[in-house]
PDB file of N, CA and C in Angstrom:
ATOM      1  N   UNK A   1      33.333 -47.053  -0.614  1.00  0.00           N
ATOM      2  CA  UNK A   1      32.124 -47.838  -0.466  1.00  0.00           C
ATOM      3  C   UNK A   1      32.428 -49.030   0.423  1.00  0.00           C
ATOM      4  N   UNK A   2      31.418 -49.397   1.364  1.00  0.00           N
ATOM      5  CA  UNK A   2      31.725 -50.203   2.263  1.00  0.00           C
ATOM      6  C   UNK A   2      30.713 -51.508   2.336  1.00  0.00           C
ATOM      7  N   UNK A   3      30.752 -52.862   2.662  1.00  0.00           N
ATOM      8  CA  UNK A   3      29.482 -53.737   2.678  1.00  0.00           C
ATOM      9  C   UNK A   3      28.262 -53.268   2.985  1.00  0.00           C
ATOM     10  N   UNK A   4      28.422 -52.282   4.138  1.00  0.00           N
ATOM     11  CA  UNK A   4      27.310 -51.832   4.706  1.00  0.00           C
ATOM     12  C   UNK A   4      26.275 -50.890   3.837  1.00  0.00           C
ATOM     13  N   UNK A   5      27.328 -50.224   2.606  1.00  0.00           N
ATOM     14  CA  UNK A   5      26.428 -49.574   1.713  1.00  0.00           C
ATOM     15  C   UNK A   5      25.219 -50.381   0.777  1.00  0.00           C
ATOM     16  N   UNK A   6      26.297 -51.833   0.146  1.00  0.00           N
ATOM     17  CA  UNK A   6      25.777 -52.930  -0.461  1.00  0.00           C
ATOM     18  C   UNK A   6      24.739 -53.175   0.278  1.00  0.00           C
ATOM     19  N   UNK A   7      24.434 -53.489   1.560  1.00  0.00           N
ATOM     20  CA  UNK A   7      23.255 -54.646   2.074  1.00  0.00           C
ATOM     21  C   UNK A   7      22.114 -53.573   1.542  1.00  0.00           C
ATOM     22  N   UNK A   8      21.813 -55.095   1.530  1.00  0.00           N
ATOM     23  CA  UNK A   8      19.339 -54.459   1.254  1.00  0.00           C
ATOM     24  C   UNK A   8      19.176 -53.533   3.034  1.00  0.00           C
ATOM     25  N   UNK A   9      18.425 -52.645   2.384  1.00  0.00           N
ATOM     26  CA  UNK A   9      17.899 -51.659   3.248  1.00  0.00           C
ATOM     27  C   UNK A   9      17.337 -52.495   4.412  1.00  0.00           C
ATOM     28  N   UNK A  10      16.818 -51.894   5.267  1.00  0.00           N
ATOM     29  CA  UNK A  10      16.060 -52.630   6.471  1.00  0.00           C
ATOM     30  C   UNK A  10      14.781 -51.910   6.581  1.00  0.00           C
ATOM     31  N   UNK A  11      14.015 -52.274   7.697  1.00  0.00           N
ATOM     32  CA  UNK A  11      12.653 -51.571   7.954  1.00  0.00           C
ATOM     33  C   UNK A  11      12.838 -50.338   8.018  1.00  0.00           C
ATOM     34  N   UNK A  12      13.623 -49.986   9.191  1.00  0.00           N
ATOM     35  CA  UNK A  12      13.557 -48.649   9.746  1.00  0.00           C
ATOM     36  C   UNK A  12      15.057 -47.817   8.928  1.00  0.00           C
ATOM     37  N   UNK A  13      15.304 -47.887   7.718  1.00  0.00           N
ATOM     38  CA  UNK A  13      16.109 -47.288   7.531  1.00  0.00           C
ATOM     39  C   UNK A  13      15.080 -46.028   6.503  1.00  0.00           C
ATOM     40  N   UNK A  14      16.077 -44.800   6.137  1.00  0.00           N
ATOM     41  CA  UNK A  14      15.191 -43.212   5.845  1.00  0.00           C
ATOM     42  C   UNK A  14      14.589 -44.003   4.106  1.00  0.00           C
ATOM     43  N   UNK A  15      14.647 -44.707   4.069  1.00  0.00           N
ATOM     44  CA  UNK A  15      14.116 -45.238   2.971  1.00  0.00           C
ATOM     45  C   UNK A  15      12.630 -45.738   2.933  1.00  0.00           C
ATOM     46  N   UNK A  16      12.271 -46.338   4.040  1.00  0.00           N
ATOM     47  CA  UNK A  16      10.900 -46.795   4.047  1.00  0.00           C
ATOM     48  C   UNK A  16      10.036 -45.606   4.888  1.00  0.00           C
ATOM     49  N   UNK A  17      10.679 -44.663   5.186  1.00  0.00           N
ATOM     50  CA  UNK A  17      10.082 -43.503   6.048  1.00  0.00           C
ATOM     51  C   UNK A  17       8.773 -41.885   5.176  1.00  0.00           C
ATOM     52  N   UNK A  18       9.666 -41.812   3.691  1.00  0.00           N
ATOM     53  CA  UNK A  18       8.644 -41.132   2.432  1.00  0.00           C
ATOM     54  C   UNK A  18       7.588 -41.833   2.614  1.00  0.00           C
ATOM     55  N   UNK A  19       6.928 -43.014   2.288  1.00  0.00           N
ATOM     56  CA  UNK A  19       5.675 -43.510   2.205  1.00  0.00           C
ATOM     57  C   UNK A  19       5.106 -42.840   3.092  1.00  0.00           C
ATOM     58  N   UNK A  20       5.179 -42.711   4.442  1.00  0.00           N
ATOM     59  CA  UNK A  20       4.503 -42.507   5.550  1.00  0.00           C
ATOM     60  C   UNK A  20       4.609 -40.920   5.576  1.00  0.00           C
ATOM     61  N   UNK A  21       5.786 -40.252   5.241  1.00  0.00           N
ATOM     62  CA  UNK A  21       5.511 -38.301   5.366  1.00  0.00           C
ATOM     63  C   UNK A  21       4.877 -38.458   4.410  1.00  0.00           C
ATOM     64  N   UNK A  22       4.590 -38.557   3.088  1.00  0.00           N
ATOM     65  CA  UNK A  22       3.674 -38.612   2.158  1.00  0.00           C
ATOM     66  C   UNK A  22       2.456 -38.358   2.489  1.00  0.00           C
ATOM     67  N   UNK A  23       1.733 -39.380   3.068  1.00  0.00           N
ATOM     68  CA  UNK A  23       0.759 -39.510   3.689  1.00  0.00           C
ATOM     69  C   UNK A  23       0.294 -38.727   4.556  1.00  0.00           C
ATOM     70  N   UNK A  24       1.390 -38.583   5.276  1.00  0.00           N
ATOM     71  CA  UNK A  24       1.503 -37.065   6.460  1.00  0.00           C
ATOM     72  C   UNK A  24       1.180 -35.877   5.484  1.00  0.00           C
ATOM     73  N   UNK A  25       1.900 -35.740   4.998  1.00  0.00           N
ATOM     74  CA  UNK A  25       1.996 -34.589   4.200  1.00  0.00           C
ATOM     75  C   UNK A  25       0.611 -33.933   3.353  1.00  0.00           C
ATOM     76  N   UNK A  26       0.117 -34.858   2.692  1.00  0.00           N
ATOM     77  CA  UNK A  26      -1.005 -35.121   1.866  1.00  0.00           C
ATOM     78  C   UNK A  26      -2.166 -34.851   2.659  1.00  0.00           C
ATOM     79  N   UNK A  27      -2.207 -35.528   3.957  1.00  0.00           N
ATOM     80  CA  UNK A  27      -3.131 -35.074   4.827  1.00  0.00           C
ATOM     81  C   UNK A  27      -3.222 -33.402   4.989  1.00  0.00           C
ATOM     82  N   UNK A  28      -1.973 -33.267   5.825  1.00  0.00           N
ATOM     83  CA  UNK A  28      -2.107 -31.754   6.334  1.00  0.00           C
ATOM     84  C   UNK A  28      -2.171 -30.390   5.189  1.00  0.00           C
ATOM     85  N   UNK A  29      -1.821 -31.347   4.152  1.00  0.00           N
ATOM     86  CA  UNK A  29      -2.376 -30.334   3.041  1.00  0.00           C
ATOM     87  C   UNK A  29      -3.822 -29.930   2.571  1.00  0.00           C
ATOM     88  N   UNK A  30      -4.269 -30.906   2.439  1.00  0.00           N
ATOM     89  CA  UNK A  30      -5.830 -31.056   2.255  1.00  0.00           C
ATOM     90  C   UNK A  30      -6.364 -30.366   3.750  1.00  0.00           C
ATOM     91  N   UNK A  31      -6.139 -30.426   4.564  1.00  0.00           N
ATOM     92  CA  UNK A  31      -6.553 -29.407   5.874  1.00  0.00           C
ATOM     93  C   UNK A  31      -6.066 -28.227   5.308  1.00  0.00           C
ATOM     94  N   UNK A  32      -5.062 -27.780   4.758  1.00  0.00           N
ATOM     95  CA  UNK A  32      -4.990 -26.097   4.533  1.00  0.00           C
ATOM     96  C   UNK A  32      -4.955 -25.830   3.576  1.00  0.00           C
ATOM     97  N   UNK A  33      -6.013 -26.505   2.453  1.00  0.00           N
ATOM     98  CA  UNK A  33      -7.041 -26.373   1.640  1.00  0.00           C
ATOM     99  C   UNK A  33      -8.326 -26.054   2.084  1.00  0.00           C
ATOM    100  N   UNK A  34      -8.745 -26.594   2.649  1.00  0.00           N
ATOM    101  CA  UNK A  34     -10.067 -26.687   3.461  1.00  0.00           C
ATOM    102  C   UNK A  34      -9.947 -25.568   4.024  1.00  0.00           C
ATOM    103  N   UNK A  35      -8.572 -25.110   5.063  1.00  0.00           N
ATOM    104  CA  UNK A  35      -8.892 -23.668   5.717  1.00  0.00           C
ATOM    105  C   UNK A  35      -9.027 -22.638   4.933  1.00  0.00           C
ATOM    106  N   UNK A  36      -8.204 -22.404   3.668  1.00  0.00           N
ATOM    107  CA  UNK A  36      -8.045 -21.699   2.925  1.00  0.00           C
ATOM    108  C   UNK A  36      -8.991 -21.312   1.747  1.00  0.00           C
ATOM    109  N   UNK A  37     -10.442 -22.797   1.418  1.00  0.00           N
ATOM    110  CA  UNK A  37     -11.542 -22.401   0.973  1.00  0.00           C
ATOM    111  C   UNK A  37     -12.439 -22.233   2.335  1.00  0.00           C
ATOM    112  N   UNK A  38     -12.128 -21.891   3.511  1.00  0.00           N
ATOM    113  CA  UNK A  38     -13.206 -21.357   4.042  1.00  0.00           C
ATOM    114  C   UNK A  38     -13.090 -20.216   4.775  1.00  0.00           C
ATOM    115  N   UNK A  39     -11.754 -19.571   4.207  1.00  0.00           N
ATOM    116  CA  UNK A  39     -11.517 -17.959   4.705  1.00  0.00           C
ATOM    117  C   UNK A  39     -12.382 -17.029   3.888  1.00  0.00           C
ATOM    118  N   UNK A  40     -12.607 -15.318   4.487  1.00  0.00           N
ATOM    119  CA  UNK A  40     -13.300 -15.238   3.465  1.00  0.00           C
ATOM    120  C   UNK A  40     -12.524 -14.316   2.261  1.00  0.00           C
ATOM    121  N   UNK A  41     -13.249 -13.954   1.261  1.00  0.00           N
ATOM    122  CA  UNK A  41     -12.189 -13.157   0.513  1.00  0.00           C
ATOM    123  C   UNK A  41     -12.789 -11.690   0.696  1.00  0.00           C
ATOM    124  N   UNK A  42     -11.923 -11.207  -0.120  1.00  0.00           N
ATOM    125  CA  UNK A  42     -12.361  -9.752  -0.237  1.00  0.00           C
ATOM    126  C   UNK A  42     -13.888  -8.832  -0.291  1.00  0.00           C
ATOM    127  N   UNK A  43     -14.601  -9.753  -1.460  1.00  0.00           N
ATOM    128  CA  UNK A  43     -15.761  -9.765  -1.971  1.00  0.00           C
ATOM    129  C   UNK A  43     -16.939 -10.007  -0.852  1.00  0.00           C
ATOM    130  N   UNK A  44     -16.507 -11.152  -0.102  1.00  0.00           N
ATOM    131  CA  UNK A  44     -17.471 -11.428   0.830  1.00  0.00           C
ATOM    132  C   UNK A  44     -17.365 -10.015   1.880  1.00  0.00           C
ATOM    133  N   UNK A  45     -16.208  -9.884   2.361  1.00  0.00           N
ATOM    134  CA  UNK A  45     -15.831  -9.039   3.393  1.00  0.00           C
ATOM    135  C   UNK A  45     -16.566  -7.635   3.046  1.00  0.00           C
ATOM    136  N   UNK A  46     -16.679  -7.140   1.626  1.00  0.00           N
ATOM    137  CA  UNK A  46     -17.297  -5.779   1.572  1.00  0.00           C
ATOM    138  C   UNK A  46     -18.736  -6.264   1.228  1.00  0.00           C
ATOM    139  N   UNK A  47     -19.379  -7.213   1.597  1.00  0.00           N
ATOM    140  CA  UNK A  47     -20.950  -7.575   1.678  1.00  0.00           C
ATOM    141  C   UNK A  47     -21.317  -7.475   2.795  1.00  0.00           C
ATOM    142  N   UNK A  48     -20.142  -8.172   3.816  1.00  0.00           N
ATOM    143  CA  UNK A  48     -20.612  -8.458   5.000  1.00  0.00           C
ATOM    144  C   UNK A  48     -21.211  -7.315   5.854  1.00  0.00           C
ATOM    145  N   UNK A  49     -21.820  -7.480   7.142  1.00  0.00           N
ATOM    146  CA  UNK A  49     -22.352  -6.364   7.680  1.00  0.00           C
ATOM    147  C   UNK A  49     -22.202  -6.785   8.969  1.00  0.00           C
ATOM    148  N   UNK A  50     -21.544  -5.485   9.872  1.00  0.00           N
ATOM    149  CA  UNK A  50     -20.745  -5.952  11.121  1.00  0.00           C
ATOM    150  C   UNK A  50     -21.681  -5.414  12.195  1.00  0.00           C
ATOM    151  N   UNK A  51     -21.490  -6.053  13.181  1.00  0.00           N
ATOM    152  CA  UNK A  51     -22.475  -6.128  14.514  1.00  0.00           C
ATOM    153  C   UNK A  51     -21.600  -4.413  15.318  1.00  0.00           C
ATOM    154  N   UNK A  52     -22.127  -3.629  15.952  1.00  0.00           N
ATOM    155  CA  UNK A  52     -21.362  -2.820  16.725  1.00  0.00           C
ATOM    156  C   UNK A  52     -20.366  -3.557  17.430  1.00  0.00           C
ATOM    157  N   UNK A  53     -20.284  -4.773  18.257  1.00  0.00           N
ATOM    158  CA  UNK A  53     -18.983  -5.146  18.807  1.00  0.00           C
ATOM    159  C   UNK A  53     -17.863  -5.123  17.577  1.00  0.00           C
ATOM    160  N   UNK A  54     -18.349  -5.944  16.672  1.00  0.00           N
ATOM    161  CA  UNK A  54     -17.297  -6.772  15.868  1.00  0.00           C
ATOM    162  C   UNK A  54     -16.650  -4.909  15.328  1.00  0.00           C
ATOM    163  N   UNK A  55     -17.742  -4.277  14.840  1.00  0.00           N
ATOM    164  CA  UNK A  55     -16.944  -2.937  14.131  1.00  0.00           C
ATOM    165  C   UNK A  55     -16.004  -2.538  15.668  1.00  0.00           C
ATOM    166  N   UNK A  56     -16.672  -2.429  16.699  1.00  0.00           N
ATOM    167  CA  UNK A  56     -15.508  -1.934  17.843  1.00  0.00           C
ATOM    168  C   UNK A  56     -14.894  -1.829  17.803  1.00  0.00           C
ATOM    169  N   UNK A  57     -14.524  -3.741  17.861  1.00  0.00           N
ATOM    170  CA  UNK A  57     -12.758  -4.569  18.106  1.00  0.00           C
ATOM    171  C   UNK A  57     -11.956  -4.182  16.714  1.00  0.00           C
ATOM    172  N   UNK A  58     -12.593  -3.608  15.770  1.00  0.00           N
ATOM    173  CA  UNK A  58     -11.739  -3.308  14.308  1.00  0.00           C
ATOM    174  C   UNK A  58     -11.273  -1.708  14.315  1.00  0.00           C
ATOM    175  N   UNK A  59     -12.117  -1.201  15.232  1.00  0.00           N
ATOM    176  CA  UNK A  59     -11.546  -0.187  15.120  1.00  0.00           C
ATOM    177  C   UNK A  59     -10.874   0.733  15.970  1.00  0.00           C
ATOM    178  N   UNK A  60     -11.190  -0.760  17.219  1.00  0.00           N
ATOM    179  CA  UNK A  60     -10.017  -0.508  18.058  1.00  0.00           C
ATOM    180  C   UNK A  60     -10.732   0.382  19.663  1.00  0.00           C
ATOM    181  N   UNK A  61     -12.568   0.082  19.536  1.00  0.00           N
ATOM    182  CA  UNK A  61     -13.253   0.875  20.352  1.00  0.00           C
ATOM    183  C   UNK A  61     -13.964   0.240  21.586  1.00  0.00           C
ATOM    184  N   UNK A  62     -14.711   0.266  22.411  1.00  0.00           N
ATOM    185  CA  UNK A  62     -16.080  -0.386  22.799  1.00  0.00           C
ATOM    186  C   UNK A  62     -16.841  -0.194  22.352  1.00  0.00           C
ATOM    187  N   UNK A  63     -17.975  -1.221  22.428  1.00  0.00           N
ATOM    188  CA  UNK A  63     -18.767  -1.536  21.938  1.00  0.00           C
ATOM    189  C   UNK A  63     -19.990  -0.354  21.783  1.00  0.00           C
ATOM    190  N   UNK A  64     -19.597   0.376  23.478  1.00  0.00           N
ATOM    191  CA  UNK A  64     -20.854   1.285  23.691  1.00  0.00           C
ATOM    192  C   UNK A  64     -20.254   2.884  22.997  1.00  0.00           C
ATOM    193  N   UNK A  65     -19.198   2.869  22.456  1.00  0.00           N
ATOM    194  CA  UNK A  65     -18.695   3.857  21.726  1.00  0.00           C
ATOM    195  C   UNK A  65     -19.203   3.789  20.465  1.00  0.00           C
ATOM    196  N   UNK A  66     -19.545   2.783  20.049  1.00  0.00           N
ATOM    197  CA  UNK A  66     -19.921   2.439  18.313  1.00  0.00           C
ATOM    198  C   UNK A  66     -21.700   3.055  18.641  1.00  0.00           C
ATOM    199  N   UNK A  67     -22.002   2.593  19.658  1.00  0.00           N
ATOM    200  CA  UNK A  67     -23.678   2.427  19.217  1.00  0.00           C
ATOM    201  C   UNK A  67     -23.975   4.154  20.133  1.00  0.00           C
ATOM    202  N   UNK A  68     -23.486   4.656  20.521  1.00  0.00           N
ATOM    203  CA  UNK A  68     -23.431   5.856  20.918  1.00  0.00           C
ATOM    204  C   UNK A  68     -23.269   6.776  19.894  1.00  0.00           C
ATOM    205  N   UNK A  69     -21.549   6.477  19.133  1.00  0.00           N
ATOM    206  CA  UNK A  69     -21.678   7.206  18.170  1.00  0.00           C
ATOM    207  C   UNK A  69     -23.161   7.151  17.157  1.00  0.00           C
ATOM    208  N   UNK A  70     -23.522   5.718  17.001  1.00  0.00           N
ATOM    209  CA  UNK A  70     -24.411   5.587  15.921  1.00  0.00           C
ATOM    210  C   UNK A  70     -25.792   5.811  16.308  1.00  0.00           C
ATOM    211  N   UNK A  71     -26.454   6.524  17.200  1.00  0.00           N
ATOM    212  CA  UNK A  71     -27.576   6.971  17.739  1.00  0.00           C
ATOM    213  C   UNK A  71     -27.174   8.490  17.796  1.00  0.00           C
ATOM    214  N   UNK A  72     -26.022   9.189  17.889  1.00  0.00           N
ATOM    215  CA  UNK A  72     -25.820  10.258  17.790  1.00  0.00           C
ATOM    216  C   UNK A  72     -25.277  11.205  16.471  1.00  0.00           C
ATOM    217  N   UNK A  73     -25.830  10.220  15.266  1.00  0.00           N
ATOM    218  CA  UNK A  73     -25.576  10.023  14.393  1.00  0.00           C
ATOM    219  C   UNK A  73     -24.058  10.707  13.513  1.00  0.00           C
ATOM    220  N   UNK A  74     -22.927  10.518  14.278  1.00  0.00           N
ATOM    221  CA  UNK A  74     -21.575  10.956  13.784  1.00  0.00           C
ATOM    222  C   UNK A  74     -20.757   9.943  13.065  1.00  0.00           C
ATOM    223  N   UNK A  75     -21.374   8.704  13.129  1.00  0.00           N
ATOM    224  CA  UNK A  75     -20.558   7.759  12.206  1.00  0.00           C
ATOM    225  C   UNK A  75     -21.728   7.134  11.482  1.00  0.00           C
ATOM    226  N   UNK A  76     -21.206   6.822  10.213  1.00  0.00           N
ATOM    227  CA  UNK A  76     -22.395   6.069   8.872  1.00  0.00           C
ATOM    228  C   UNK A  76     -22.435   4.622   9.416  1.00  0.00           C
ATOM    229  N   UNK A  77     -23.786   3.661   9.210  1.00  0.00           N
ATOM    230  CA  UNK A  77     -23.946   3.101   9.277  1.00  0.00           C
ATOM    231  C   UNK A  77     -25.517   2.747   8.873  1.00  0.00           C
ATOM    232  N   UNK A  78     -25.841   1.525   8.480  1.00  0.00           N
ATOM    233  CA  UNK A  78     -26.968   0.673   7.936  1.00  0.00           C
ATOM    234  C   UNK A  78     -28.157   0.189   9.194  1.00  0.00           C
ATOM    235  N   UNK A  79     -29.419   0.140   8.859  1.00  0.00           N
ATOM    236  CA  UNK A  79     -29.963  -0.862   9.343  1.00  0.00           C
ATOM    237  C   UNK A  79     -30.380  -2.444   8.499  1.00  0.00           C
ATOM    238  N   UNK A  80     -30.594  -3.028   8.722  1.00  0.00           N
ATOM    239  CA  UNK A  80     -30.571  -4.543   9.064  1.00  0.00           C
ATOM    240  C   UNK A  80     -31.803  -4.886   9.608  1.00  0.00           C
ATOM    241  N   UNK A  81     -33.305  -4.837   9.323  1.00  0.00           N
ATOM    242  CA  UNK A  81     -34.094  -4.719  10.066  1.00  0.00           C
ATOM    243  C   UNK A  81     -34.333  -3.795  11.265  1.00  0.00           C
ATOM    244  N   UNK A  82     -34.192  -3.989  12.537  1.00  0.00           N
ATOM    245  CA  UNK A  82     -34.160  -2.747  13.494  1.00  0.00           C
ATOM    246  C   UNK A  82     -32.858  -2.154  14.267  1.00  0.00           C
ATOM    247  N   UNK A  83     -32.124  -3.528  13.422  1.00  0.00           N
ATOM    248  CA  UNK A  83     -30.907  -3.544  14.500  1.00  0.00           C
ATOM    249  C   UNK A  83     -29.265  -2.430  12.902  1.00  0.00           C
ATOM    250  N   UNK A  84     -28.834  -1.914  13.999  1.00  0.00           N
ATOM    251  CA  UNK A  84     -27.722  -0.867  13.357  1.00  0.00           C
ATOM    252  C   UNK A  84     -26.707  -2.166  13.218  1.00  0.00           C
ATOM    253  N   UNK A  85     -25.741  -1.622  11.921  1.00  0.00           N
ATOM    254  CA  UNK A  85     -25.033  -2.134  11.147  1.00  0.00           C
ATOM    255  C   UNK A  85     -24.238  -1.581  10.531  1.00  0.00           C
ATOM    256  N   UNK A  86     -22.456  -2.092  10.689  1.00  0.00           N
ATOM    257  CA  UNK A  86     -21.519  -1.215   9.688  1.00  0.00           C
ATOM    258  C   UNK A  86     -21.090  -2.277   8.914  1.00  0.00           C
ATOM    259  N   UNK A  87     -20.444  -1.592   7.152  1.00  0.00           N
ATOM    260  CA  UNK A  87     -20.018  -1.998   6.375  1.00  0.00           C
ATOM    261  C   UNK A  87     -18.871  -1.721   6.289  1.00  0.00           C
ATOM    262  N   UNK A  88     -18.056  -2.771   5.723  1.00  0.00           N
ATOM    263  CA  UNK A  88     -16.384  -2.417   5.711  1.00  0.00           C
ATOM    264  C   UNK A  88     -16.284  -0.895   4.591  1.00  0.00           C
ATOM    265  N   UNK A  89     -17.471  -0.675   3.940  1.00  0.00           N
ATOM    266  CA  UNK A  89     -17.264   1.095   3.377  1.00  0.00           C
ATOM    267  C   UNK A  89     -17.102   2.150   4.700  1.00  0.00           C
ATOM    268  N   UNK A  90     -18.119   1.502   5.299  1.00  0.00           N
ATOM    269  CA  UNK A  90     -18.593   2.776   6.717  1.00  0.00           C
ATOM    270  C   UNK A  90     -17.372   2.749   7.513  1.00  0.00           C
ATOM    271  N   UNK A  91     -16.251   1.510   7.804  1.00  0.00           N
ATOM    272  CA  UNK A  91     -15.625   1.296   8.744  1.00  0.00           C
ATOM    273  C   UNK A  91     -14.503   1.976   8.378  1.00  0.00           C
ATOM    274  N   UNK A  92     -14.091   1.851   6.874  1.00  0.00           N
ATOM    275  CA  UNK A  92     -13.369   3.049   6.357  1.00  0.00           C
ATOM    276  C   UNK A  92     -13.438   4.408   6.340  1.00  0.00           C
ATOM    277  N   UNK A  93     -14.452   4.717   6.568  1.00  0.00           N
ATOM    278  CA  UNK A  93     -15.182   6.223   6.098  1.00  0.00           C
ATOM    279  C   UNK A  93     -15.190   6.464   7.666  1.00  0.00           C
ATOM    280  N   UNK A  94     -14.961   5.892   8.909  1.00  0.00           N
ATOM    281  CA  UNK A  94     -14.866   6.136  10.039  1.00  0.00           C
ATOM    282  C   UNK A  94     -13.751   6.396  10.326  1.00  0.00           C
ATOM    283  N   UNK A  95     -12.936   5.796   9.882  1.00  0.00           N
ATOM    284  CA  UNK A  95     -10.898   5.725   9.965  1.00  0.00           C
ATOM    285  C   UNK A  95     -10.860   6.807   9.459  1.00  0.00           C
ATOM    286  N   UNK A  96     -11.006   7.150   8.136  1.00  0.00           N
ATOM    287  CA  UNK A  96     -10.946   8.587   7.125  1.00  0.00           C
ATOM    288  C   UNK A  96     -11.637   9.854   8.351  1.00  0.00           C
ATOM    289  N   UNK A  97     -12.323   9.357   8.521  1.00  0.00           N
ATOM    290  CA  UNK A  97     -12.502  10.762   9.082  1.00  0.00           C
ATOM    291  C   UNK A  97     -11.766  11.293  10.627  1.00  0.00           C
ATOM    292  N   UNK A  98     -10.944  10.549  11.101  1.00  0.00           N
ATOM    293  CA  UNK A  98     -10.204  10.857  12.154  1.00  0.00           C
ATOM    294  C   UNK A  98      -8.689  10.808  11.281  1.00  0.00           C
ATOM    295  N   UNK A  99      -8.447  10.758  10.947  1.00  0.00           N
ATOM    296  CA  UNK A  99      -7.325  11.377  10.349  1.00  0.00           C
ATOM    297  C   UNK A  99      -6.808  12.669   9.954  1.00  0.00           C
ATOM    298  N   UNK A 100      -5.754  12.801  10.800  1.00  0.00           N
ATOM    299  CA  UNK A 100      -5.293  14.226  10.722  1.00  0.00           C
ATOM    300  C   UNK A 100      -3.841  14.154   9.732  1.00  0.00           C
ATOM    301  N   UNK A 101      -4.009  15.546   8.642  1.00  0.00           N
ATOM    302  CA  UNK A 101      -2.317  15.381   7.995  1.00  0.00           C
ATOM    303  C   UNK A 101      -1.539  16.572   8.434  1.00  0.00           C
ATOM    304  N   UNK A 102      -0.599  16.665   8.609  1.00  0.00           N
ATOM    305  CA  UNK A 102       0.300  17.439   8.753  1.00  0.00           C
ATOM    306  C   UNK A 102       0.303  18.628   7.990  1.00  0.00           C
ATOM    307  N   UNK A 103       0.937  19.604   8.790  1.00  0.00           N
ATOM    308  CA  UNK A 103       0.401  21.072   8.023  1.00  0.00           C
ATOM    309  C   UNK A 103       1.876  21.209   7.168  1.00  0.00           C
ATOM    310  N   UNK A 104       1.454  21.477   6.135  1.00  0.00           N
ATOM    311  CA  UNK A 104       2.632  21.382   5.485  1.00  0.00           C
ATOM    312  C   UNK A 104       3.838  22.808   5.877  1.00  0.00           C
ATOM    313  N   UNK A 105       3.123  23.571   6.490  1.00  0.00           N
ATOM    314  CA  UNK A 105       4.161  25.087   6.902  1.00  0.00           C
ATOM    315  C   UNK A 105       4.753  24.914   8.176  1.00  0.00           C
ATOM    316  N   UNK A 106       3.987  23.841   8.598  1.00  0.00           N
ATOM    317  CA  UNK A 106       4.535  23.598   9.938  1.00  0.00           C
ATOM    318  C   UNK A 106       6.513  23.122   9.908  1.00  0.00           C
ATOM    319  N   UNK A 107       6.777  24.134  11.522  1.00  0.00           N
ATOM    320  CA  UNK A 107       8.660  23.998  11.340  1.00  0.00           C
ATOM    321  C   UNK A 107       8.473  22.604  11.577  1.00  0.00           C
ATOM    322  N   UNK A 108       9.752  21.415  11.168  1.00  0.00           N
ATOM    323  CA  UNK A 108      10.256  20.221  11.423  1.00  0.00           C
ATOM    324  C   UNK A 108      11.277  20.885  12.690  1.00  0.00           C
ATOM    325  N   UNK A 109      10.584  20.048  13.368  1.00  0.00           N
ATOM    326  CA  UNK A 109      11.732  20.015  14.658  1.00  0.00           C
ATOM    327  C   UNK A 109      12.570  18.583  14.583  1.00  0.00           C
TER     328      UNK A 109
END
């Protein structure tokens, strides 16, 4: 132990520096609170009802592929007043149905 341990702290020593991350801290928490009550959850997500773009970009299509399919009636979907609409059921039930499984007799190469 040396004098230098003894002396009273100073301003800028890591001692007067907690008050202030605190504060820091406390802040940026309460922000990812806030983000985190305004994500949505599960519940909302299978209410929601998706525009042909938004189903697109989820399923990985254009836009004019969704509303093509859905006038040619090969994929499920809702109306919404006049305008067509998918549900995260339909968007599943769209995935499901392009899925192919493997033949089980088939040789492994």
């Amino acid at each position: 132990m040396t004098r230098t341990d003894l002396a009273p702290p100073t301003r800028n020593t890591p001692t007067d520096r907690p008050a202030a991350d605190e504060s820091t801290l406390i802040l940026r928490l309460a922000e990812v609170v806030e983000q985190l009550a305004a994500m949505h959850t599960a519940a909302d997500l299978e209410l929601r009802c998706f525009t042909p773009a938004q189903a697109a970009e989820m399923l990985g299509k254009n836009e004019n592929w969704v509303l093509e399919a859905i006038y040619e009636g090969r994929i499920p979907y809702t109306r919404v007043g006049k305008s067509p609409r998918l549900t995260a059921a339909h968007i599943r039930q769209i995935q499901a149905q392009g899925e192919y499984l493997p033949n089980k007799y088939a040789n492994a190469a």
